[in-house]
Protein backbone atom coordinates (compact mmCIF):
# COMPACT_ATOMS: atom_id res chain seq x y z
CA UNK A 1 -41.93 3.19 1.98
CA UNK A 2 -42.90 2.02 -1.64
CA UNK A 3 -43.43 -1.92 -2.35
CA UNK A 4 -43.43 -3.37 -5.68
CA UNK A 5 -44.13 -7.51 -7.18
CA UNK A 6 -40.36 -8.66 -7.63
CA UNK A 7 -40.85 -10.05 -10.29
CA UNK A 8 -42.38 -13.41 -10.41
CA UNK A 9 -41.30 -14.89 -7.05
CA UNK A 10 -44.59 -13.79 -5.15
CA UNK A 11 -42.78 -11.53 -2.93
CA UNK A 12 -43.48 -7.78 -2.04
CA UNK A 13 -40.15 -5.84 -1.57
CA UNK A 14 -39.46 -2.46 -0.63
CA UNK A 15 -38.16 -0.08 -3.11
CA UNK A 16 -35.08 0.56 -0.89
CA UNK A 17 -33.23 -2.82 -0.14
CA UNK A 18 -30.16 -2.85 2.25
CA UNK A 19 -26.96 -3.53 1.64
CA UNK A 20 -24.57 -5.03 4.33
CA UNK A 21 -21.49 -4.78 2.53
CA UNK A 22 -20.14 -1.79 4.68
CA UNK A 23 -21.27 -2.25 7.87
CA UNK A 24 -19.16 -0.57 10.83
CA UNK A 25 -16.39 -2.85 11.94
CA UNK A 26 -14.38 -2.81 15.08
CA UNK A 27 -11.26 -4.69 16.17
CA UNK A 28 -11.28 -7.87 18.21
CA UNK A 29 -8.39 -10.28 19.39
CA UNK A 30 -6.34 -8.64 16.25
CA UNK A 31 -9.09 -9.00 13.53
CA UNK A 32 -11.57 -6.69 12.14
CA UNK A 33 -14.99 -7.61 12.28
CA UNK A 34 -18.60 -6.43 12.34
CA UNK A 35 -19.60 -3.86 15.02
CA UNK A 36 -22.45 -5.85 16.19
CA UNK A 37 -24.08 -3.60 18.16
CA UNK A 38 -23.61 -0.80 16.04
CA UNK A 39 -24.73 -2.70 13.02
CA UNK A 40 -28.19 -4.25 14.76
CA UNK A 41 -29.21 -0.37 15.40
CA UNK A 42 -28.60 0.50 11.88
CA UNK A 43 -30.46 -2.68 10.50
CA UNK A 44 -33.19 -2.65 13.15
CA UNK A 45 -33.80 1.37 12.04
CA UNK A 46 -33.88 0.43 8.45
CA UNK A 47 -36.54 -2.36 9.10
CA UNK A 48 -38.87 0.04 11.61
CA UNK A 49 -38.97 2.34 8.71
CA UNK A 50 -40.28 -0.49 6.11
CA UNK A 51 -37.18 -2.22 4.45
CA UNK A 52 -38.01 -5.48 3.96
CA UNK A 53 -34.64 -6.73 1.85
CA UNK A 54 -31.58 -7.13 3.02
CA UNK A 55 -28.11 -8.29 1.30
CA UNK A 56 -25.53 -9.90 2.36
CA UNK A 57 -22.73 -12.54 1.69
CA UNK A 58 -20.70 -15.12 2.70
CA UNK A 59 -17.63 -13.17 2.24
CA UNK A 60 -18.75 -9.62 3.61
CA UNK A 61 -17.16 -7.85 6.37
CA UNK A 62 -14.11 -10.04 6.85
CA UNK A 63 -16.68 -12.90 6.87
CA UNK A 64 -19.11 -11.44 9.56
CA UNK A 65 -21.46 -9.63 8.20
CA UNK A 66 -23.91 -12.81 7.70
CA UNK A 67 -23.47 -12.89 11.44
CA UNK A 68 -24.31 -9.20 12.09
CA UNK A 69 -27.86 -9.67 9.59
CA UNK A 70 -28.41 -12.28 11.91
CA UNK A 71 -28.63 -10.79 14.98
CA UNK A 72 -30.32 -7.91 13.75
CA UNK A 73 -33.13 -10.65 12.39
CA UNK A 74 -34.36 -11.52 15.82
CA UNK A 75 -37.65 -10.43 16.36
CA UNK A 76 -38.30 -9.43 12.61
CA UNK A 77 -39.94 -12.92 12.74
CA UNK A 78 -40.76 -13.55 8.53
CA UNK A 79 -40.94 -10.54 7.97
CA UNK A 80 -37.79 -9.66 5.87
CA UNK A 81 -36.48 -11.38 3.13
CA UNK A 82 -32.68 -12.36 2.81
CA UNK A 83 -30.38 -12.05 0.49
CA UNK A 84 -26.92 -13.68 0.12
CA UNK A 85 -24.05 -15.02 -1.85
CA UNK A 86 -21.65 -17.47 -3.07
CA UNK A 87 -19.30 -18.05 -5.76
CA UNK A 88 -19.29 -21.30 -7.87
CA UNK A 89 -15.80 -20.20 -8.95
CA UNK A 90 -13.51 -23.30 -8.73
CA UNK A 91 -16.03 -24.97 -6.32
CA UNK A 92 -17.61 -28.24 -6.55
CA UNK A 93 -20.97 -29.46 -5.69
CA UNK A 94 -20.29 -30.34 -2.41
CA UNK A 95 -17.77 -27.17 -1.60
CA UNK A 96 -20.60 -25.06 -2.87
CA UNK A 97 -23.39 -27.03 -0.17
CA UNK A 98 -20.98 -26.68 2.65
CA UNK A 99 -20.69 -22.69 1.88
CA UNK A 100 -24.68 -22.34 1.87
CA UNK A 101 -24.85 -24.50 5.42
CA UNK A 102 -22.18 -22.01 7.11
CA UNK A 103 -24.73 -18.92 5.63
CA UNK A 104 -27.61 -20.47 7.47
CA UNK A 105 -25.55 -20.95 10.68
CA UNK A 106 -24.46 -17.90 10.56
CA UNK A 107 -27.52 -16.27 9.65
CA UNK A 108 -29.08 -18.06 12.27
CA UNK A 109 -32.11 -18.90 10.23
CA UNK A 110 -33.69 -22.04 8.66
CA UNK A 111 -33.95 -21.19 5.12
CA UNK A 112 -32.58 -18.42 2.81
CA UNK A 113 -35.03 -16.32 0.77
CA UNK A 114 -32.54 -15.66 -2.42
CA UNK A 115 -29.83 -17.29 -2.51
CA UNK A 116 -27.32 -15.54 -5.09
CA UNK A 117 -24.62 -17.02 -7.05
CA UNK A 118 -21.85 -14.49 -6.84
CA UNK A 119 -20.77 -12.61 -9.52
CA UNK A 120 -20.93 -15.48 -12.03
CA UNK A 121 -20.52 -15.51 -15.59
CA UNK A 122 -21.17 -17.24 -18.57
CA UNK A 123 -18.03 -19.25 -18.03
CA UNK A 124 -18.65 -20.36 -14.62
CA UNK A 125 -22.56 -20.86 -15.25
CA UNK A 126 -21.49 -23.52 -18.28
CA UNK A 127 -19.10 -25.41 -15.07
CA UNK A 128 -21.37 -25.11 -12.42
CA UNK A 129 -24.19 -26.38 -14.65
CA UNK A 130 -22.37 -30.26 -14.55
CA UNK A 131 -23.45 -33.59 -12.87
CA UNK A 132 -22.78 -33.39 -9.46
CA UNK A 133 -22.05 -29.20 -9.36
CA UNK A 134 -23.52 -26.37 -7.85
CA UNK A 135 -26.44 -25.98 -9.72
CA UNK A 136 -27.59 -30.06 -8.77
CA UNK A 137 -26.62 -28.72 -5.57
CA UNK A 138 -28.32 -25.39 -5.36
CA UNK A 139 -31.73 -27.47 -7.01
CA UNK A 140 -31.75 -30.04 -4.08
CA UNK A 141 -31.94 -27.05 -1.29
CA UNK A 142 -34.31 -25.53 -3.24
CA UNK A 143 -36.78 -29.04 -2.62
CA UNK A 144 -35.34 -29.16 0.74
CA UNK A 145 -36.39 -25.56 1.25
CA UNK A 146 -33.17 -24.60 2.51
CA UNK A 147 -33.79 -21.93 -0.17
CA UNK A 148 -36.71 -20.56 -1.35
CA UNK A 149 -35.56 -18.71 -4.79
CA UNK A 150 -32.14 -18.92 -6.86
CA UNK A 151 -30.81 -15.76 -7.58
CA UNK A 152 -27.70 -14.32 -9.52
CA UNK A 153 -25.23 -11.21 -9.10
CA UNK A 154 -22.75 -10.38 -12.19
CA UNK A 155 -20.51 -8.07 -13.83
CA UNK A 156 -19.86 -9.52 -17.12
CA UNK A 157 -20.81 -8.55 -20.60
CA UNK A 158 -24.57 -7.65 -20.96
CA UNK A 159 -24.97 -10.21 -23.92
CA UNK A 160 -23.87 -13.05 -21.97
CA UNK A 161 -25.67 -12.26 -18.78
CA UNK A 162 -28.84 -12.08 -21.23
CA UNK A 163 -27.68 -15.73 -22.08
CA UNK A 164 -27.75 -16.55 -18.35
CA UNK A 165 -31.19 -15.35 -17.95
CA UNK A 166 -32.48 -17.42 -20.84
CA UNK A 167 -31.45 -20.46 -19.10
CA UNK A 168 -34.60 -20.26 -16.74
CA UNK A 169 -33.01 -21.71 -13.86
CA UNK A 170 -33.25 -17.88 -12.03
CA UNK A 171 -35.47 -15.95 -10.49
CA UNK A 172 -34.11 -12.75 -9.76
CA UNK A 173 -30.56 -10.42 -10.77
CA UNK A 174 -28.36 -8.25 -9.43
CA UNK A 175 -26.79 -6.33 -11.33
CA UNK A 176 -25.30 -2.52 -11.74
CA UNK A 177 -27.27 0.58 -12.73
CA UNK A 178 -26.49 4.06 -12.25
CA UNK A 179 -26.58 7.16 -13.85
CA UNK A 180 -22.44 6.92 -14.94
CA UNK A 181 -22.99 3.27 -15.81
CA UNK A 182 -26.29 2.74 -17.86
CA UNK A 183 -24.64 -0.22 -20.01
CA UNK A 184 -27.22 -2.90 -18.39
CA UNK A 185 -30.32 -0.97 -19.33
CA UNK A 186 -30.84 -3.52 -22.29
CA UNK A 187 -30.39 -5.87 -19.29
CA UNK A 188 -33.07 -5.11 -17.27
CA UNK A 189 -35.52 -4.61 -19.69
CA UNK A 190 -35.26 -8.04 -20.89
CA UNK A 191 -35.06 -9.22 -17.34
CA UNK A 192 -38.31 -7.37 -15.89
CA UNK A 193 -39.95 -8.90 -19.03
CA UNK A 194 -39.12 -12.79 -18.36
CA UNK A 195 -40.34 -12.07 -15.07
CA UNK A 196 -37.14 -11.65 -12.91
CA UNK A 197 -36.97 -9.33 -9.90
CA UNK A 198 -34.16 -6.58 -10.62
CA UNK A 199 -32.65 -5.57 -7.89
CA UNK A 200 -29.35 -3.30 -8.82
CA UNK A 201 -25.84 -2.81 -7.07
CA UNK A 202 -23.90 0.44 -6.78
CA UNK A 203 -26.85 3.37 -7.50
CA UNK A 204 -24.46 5.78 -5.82
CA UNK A 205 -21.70 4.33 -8.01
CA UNK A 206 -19.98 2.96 -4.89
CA UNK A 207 -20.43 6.37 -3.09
CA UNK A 208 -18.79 8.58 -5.62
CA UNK A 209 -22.55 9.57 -6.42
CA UNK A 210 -22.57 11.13 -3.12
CA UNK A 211 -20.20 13.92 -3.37
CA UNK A 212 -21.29 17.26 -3.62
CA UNK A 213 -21.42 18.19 -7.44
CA UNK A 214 -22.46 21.41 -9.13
CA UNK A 215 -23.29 18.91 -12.52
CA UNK A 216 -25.84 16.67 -10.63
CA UNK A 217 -27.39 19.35 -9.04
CA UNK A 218 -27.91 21.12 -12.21
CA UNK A 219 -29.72 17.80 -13.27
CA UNK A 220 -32.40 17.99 -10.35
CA UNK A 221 -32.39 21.35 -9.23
CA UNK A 222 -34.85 20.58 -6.61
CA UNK A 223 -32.91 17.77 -4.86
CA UNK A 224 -31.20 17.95 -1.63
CA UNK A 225 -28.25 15.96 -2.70
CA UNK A 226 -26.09 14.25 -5.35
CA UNK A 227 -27.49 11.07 -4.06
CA UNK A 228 -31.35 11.73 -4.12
CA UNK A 229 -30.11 12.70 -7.48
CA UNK A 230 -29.00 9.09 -8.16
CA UNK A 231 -31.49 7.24 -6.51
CA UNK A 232 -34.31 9.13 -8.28
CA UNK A 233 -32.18 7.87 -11.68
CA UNK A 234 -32.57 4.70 -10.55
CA UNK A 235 -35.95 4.21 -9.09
CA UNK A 236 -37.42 6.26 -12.10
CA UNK A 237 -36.57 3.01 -14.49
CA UNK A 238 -40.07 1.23 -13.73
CA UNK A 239 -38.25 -1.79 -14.28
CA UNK A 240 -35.89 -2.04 -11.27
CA UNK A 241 -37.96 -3.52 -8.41
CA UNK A 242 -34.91 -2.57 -5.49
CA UNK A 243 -31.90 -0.40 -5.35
CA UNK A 244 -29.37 -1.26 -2.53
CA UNK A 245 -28.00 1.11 -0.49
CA UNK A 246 -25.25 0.38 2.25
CA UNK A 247 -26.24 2.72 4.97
CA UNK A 248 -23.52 3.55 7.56
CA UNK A 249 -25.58 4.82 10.20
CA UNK A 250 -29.12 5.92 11.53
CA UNK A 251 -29.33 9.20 9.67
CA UNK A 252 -28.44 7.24 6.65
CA UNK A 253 -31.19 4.91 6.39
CA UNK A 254 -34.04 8.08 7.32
CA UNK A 255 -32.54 9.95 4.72
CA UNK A 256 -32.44 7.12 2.18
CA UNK A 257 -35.75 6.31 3.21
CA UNK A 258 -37.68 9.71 2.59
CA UNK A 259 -35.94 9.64 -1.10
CA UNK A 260 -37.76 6.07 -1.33
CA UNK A 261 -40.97 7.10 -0.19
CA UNK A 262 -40.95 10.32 -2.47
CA UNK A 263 -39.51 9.17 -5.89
CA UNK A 264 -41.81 9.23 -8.92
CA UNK A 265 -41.59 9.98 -12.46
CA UNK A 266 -38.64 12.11 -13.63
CA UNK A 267 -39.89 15.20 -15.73
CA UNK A 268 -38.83 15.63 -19.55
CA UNK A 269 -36.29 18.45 -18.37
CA UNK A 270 -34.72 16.07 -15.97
CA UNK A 271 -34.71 13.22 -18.68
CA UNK A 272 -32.97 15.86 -21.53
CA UNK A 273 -30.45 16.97 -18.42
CA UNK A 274 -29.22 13.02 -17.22
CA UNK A 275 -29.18 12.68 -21.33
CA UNK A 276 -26.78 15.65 -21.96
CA UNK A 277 -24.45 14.94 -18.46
CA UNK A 278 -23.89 11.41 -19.21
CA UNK A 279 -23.08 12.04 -22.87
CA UNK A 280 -20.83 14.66 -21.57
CA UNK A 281 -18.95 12.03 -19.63
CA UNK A 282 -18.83 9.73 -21.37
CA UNK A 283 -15.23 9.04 -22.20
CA UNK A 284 -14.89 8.78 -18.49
CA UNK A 285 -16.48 5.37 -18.70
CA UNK A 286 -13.95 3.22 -18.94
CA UNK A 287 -12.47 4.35 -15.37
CA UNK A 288 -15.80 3.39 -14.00
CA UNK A 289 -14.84 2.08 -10.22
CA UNK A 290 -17.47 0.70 -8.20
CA UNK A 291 -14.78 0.64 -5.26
CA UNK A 292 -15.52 -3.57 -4.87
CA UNK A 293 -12.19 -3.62 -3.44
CA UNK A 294 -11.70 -6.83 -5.17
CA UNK A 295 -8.23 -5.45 -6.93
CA UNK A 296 -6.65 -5.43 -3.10
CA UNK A 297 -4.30 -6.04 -1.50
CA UNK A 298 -1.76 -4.57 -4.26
CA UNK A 299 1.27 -5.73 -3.37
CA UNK A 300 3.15 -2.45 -3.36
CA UNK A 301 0.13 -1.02 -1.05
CA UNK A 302 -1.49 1.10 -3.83
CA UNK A 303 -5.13 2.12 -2.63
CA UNK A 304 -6.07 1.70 -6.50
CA UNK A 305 -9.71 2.04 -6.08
CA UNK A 306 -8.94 5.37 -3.84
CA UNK A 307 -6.77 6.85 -7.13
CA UNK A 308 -9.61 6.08 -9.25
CA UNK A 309 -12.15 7.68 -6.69
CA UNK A 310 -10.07 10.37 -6.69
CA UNK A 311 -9.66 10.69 -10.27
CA UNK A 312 -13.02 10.87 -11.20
CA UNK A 313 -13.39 13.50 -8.17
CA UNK A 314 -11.17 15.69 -10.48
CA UNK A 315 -12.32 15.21 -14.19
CA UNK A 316 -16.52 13.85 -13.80
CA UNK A 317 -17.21 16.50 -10.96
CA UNK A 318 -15.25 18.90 -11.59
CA UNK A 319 -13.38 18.95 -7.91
CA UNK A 320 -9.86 19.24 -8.94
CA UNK A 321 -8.57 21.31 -6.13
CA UNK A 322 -10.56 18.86 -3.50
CA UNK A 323 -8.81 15.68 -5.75
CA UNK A 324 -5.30 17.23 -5.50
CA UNK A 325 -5.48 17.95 -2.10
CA UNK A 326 -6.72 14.38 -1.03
CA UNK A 327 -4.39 13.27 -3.36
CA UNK A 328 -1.21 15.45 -1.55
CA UNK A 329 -2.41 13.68 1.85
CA UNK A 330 -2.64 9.95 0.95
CA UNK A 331 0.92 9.91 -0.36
CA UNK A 332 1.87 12.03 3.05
CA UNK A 333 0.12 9.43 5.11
CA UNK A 334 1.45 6.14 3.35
CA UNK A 335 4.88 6.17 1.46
CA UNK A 336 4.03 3.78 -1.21
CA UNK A 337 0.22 4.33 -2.01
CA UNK A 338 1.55 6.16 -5.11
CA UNK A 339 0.57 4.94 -8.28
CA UNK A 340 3.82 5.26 -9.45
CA UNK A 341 5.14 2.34 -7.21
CA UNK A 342 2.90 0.59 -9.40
CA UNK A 343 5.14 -2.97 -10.64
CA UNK A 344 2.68 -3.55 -13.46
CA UNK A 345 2.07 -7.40 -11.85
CA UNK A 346 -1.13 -7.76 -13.09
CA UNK A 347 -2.97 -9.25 -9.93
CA UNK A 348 -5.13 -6.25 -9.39
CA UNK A 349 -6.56 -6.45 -12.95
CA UNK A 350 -7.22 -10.92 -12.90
CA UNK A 351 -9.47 -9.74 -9.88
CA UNK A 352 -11.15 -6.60 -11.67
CA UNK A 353 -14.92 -7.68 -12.38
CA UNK A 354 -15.04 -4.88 -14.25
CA UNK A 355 -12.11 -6.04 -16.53
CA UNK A 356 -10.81 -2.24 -15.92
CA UNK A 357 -7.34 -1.88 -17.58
CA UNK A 358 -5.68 -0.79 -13.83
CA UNK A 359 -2.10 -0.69 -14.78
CA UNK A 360 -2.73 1.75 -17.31
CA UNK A 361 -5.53 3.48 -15.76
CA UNK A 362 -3.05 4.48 -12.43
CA UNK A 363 -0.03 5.41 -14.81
CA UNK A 364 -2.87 8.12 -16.34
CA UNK A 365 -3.98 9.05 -12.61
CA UNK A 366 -1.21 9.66 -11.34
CA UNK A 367 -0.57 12.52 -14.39
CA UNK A 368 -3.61 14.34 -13.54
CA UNK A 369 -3.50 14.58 -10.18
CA UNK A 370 -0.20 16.14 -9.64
């Protein structure tokens, strides 16, 4: 495993960070939750092998996946550093304290070693930054060293998260980087620079990285797969400190580990072939999905970020006969998953952090994929 300085914060991270948002879940007394068991092999495998960062949050896994880090903590002593979240959205000083007190107990650990604010923006930095808010709040853990570094995750507008950074009162980002979505390249730069660890979000694009493609492979000939395709992207920007991966299982984590260990440099004919794809594609950038699932539940039981996945499946890989097919089954297996029950509400896109235009974006899906 490769280490690198994240940032200024004094602390040594592994290239590969992991990512707890899809850990495998089971069914108990009615509710889904964490597969505990399952989950402290996958963690425990990731940490033999030299991951050192893991990332969590509050709201993860039906609320259990801070439990599931936990328990895959024990014995691991100091020696990996934790990552979680919580909004400020709508929360108050003292809402936002009693969030970060459930983390530790659930975490099951006496201090947190970045402690994100969740996808905030410049809006919700200018009301958390009041008398008495979260960031009073989030200032006192930090001298009670319930925390040892404040940390942010976003989605908004590159210019205003550069306006966030310039505050100084963070030490490290997390952010979104891929080879479909490059738009926060600006971003990091000026990040690295002011001395903030990067770590990014989504280097597989949610997944959709990870399907077999004739277009990424003719980017790295040489790589095994689409995603040591992607991850190579990533980790050849000298400026990104960790890319997170949520690894489902054992053979995961090895995998995603040997790409780690062997990334370097990407040649000038790799560099002119990501140039030419992502040029090629890119009027398919404003259906960019990172399959959050924050648009759901849809009230008429549209899978939206399943379309989209789909979508992109057909027209930025090429795999139109796998995308129709797929496509043919989900409306077999659930009666109104069709984008055409769609009752243009607007819930789905108030939740979208990636202000995607859904309505319209399913009305155009639902065209080319029957």
């Amino acid at each position: 495993m490769k280490y690198t300085e994240f940032g200024d914060t004094g602390v040594k991270v592994s290239k590969l960070g992991f990512g707890a948002l899809h850990l495998p879940m089971t069914e108990v007394n009615g509710k889904e939750v964490v597969d505990y068991e399952k989950a402290t092999k996958i963690m425990n495998k990731a940490f033999e092998l030299g991951i050192n960062y893991v990332d969590t949050a509050y709201g993860y896994c039906n609320e259990t996946s801070e439990i599931a880090v936990g328990k895959a903590l024990k014995n691991w002593n100091d020696n990996i550093y934790v990552a979680t979240k919580n909004s400020v959205k709508n929360k108050s000083g003292s809402e936002w304290r009693e969030k970060l007190e459930i983390s530790l107990q659930r975490l099951d650990i006496e201090y947190i070693d970045f402690f994100h604010v969740w996808d905030l923006d410049w809006e919700q930095y200018q009301n958390m930054n009041v008398e008495g808010g979260p960031l009073t709040e989030a200032y006192r853990a930090l001298e009670e060293g319930l925390i040892n570094h404040l940390s942010f995750s976003t989605h908004d507008e590159p210019d205003n998260i550069l306006k966030i950074i310039d505050t100084g009162y963070f030490e490290s980002i997390l952010l979104q980087y891929n080879i479909l979505d490059r738009s926060n390249e600006k971003v990091i730069d000026y990040a690295h620079d002011k001395g903030l660890g990067v770590a990014v979000m989504g280097p597989v694009g949610g997944g959709k990285l990870a399907a077999p493609s004739t277009k990424l492979k003719s980017m790295m000939p040489e790589a095994n797969s689409s995603v040591e395709t992607a991850l190579k992207f990533v980790w050849a920007n000298k400026k990104v400190d960790i890319a997170l991966s949520g690894m489902k299982n054992a053979k995961m984590v090895k995998e995603n580990v040997k790409i780690a260990t062997e990334a370097g440099d990407l040649s000038l004919d790799e560099k002119e072939r990501i140039e030419a794809m992502v040029e090629e594609n890119k009027k398919m950038l404003d259906l960019y999905c990172t399959g959050c699932e924050y648009c759901l539940p849809c009230p008429q039981g549209i899978n939206i970020p399943e379309i989209f996945e789909l979508r992109n499946y057909y027209e930025v890989y090429g795999l139109k006969e796998h995308a129709r097919e797929k496509f043919i089954k989900l409306l077999e297996d659930a009666e109104k998953t069709s984008p055409d029950h769609c009752i243009e509400c607007g819930q789905c896109e108030e939740k979208c952090p990636q202000n995607l235009k859904i309505i319209k974006k399913l009305k155009e899906s639902s065209m080319v994929l029957k």
